[in-house]
Structure formats: structure tokens, C-alpha cells
Protein backbone atom coordinates (compact mmCIF):
# COMPACT_ATOMS: atom_id res chain seq x y z
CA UNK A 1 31.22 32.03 14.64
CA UNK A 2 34.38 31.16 12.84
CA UNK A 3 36.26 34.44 13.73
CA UNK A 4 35.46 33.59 16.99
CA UNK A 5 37.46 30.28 16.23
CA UNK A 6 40.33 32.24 14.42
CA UNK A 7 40.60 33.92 18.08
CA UNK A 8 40.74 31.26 20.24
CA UNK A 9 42.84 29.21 17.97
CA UNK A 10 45.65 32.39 17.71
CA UNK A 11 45.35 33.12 14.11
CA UNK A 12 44.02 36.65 14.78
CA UNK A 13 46.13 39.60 14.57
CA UNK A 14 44.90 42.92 15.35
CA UNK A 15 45.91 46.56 16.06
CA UNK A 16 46.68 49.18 13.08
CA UNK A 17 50.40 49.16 13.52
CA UNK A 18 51.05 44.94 14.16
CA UNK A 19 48.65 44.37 11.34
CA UNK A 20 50.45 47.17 9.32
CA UNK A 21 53.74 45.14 9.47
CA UNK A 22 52.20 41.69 9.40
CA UNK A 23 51.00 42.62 6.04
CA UNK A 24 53.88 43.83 5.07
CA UNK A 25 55.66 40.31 6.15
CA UNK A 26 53.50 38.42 4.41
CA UNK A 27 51.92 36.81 7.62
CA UNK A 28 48.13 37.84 6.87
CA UNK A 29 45.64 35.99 4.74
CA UNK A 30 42.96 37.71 5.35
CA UNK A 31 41.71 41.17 6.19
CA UNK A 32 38.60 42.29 8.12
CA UNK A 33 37.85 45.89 7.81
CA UNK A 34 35.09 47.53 9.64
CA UNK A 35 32.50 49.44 6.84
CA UNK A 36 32.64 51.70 9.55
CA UNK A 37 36.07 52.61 9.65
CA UNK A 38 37.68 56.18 9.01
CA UNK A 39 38.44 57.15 5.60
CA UNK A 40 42.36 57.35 5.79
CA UNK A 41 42.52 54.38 7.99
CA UNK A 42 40.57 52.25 5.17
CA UNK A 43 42.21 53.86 2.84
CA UNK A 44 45.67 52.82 4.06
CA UNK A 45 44.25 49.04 4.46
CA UNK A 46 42.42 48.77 1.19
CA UNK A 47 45.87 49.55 -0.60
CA UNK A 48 48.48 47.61 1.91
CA UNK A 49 45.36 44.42 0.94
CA UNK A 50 45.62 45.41 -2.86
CA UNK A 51 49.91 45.99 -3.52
CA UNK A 52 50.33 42.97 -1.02
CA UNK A 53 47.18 40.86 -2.49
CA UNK A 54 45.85 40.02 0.64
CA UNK A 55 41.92 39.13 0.33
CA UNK A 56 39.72 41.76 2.47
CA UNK A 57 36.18 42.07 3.31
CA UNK A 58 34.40 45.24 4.43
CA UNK A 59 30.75 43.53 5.21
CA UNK A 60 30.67 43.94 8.87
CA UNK A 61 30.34 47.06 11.30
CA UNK A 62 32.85 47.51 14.22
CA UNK A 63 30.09 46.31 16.29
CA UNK A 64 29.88 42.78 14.72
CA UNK A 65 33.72 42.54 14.49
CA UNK A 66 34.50 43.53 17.83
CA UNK A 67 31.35 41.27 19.14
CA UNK A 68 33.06 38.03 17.01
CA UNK A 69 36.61 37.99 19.03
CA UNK A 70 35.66 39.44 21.97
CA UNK A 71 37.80 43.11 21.77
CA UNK A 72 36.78 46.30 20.52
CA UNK A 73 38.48 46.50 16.79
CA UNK A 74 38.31 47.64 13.60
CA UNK A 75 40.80 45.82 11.58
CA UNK A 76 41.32 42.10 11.84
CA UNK A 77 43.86 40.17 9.82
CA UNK A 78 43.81 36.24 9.89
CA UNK A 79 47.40 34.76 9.71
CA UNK A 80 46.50 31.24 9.03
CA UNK A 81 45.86 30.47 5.23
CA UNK A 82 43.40 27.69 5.88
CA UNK A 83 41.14 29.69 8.04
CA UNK A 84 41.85 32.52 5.24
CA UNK A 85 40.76 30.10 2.47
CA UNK A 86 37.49 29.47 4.71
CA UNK A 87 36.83 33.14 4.98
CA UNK A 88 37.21 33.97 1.33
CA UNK A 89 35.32 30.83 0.28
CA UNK A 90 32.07 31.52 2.81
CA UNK A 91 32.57 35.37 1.48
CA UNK A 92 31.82 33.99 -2.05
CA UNK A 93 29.24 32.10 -0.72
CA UNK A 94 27.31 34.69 0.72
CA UNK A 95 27.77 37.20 -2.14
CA UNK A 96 26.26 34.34 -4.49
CA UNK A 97 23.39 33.94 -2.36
């Protein structure tokens, strides 16, 4: 799993308030946001992704997420922009499948 990757490599960031400012900073690439989330919280995410065009995807559960890096989360950012570029290009690819 390449999140799984992202993690061990240190390109993960997570937590609602670190991510918040990351974003913010311009250190995040990528977003993962649970399709499970609370309203307000993706609410909050899906515009900070949008104003700041940072890519997101909302395919996985909390469940799946958490399961890829080994911590219970919701939101995941990916601070690399390689491993982002990977993300959004195997996104594509499975939306074209």
C-alpha cells in the first residue's frame, strides 16, 4: 500500500489542527478525507483543499485510512509532491477504470 509507504517514509501529516496549518503553509500535496467524516469537519477540509488547491480524495472509509498508516485517522495530508503526484495519478487511474 503506498500510503503505507508515505508513512514510513515521513511524508504523512495528520491531526485536524497540524494538517489545518500545513495547508495553510503550503506543505500538503495531497489530502485524504475519510467519506465517513463529520459534516463540518469535511466541510472545513473540502474548502481549505479548494482556496489552497490542494488535490483531495474522499474514496476511502476511516477504516481503510486508519488500516493504511497504522493510526486511527480521518484526515491525511501527504507533504511530499512526488508521492502527491502518485496519488492523484493512481486516483485518475482508478476513476477511468
Amino acid at each position: 500500500n503506498f500510503l503505507g509507504l508515505a508513512r514510513r517514509a515521513g511524508k504523512v501529516v495528520s491531526g485536524q489542527d497540524t494538517l489545518l496549518a500545513a495547508v495553510r503553509s503550503g506543505e500538503i500535496y495531497f489530502l485524504f478525507l475519510a467519506s465517513d467524516t463529520g459534516q463540518a469537519t469535511a466541510k472545513k477540509f473540502r474548502d481549505k483543499a479548494n482556496y489552497y488547491h490542494v488535490a483531495l480524495n474522499n474514496s476511502y472509509t476511516k477504516e481503510v485510512l486508519s488500516a493504511a498508516i497504522g493510526s486511527k485517522r480521518t484526515i491525511i495530508g501527504i507533504s511530499d509532491l512526488g508521492m502527491a503526484n502518485k496519488f492523484k495519478q493512481l486516483t485518475t487511474e482508478k476513476k477511468g477504470e
